[in-house]
C-alpha atoms as a PDB file:
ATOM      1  CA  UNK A   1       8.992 -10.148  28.948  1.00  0.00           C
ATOM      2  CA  UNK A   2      10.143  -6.713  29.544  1.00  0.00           C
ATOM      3  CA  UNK A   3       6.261  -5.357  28.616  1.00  0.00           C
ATOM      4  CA  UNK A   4       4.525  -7.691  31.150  1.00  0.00           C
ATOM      5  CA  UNK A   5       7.023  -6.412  33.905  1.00  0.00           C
ATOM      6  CA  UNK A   6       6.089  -2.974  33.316  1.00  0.00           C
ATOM      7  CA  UNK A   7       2.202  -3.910  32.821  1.00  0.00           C
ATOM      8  CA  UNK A   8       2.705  -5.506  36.289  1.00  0.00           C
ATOM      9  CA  UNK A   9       4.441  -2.544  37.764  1.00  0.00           C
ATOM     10  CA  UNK A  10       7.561  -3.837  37.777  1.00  0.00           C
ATOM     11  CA  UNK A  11      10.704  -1.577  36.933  1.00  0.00           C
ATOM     12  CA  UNK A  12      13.586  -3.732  34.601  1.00  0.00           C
ATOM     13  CA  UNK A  13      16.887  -2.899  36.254  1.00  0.00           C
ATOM     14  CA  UNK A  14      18.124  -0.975  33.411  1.00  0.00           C
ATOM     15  CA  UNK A  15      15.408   1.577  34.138  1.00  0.00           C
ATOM     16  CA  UNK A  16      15.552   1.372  37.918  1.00  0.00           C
ATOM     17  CA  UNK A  17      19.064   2.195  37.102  1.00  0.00           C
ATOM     18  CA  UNK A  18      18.367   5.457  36.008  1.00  0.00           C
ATOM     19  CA  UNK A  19      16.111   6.712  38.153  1.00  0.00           C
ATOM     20  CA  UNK A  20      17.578   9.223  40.306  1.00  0.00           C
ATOM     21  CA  UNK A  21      18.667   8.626  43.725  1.00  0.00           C
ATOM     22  CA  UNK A  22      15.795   9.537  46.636  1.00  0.00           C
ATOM     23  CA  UNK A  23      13.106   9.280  43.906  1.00  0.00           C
ATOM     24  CA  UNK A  24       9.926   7.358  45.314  1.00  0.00           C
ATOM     25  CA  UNK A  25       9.678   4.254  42.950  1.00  0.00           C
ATOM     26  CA  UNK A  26       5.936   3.525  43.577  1.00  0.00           C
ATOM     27  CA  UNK A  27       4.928   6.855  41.718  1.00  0.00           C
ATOM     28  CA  UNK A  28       7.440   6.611  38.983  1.00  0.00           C
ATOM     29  CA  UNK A  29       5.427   6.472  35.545  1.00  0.00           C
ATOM     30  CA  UNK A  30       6.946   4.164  32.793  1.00  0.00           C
ATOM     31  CA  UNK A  31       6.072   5.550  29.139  1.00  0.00           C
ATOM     32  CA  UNK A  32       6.406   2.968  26.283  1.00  0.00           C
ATOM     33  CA  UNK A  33       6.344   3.603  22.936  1.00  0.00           C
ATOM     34  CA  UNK A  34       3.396   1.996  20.680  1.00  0.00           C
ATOM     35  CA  UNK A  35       4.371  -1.024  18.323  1.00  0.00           C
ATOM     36  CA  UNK A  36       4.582   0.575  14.888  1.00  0.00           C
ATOM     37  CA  UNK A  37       1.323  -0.375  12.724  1.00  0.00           C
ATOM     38  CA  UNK A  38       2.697  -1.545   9.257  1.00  0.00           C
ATOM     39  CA  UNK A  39      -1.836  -1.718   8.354  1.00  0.00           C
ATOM     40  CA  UNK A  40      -1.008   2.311   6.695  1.00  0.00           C
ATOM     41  CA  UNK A  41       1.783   1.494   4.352  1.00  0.00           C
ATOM     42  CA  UNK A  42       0.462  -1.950   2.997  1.00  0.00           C
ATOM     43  CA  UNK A  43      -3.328  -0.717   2.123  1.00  0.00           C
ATOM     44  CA  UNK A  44      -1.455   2.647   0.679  1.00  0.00           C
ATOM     45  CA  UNK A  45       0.565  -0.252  -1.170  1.00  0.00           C
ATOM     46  CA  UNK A  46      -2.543  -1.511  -2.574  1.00  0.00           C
ATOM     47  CA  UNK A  47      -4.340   1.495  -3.203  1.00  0.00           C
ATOM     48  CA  UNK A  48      -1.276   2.457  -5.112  1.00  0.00           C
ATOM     49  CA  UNK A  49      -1.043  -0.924  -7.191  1.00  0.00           C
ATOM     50  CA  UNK A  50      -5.130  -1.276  -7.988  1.00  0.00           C
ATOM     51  CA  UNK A  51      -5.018   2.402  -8.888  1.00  0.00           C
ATOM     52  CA  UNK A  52      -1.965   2.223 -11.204  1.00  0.00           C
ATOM     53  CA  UNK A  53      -3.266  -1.429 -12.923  1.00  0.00           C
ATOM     54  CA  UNK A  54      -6.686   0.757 -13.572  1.00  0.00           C
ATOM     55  CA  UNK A  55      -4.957   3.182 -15.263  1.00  0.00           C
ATOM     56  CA  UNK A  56      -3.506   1.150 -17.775  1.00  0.00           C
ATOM     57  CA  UNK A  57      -6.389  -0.861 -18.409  1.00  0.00           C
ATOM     58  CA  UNK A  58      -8.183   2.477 -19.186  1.00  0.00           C
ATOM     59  CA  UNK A  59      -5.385   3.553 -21.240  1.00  0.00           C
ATOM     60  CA  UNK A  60      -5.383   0.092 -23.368  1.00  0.00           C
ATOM     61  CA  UNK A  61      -9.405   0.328 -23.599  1.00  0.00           C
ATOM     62  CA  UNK A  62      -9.252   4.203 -25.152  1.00  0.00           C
ATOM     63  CA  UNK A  63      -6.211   3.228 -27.257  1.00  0.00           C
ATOM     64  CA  UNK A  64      -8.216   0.400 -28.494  1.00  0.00           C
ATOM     65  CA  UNK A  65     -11.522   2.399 -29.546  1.00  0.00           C
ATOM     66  CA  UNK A  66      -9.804   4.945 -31.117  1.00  0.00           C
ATOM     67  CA  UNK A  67      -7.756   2.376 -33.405  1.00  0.00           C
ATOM     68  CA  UNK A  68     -10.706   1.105 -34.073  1.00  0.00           C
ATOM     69  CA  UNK A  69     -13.167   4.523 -35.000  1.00  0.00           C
ATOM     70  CA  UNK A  70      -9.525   5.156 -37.095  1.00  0.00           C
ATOM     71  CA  UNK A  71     -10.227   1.927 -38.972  1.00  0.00           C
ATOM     72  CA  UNK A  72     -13.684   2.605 -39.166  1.00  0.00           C
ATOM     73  CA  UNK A  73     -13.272   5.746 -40.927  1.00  0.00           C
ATOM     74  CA  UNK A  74     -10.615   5.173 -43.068  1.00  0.00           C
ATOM     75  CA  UNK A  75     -12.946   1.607 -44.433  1.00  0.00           C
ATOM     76  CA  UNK A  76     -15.650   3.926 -44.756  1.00  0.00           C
ATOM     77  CA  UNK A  77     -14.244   6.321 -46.745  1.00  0.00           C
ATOM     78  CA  UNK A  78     -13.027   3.386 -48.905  1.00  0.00           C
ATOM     79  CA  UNK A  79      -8.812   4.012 -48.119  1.00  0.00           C
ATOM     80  CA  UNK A  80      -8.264   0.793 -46.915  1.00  0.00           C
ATOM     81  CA  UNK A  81      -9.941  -2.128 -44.959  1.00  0.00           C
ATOM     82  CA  UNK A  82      -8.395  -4.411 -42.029  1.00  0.00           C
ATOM     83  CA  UNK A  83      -9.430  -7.867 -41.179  1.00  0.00           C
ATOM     84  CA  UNK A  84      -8.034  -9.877 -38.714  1.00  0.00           C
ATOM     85  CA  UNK A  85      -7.111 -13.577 -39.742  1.00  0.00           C
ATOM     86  CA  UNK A  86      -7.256 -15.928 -37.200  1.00  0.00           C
ATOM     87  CA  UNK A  87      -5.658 -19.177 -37.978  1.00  0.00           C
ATOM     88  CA  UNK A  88      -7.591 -22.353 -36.230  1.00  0.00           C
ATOM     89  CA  UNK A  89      -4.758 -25.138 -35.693  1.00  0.00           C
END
């Protein structure tokens, strides 16, 4: 693997290639680039997803207490009532 022959200080021929003539190859330095960490995207994935699920279980829960204060209101003041009918089969 190309990373173990540069761990072992080893230069790949495509590299030694381009090193320029008369340079000393024992105190050449070989940068490589980190592996891209994918950990960032997927927790901002699931921050993302938890926070938008939250916010429409909030938005059912309010939605549901103010249908029912309107409910309660309108039975106490004697407009109408509601009942729910559950049929057992």
């Amino acid at each position: 693997m190309p990373e173990d022959q540069l761990r072992a200080g080893h230069i790949p021929a495509d590299v030694y290639r381009q090193i320029p003539p008369g340079t000393d190859v024992r105190r050449v330095v070989i940068v490589q680039e980190a592996p891209r960490s994918y950990k960032g995207p997927i927790v901002l994935t699931l921050v993302i997803a938890a926070g938008a699920v939250t916010v429409l279980l909030v938005i059912a829960y309010v939605v549901q207490v103010i249908a029912a204060a309107a409910v309660a209101v309108i039975s106490a003041s004697g407009g109408i009532s509601y009942t729910i009918n559950r049929r057992n089969k």
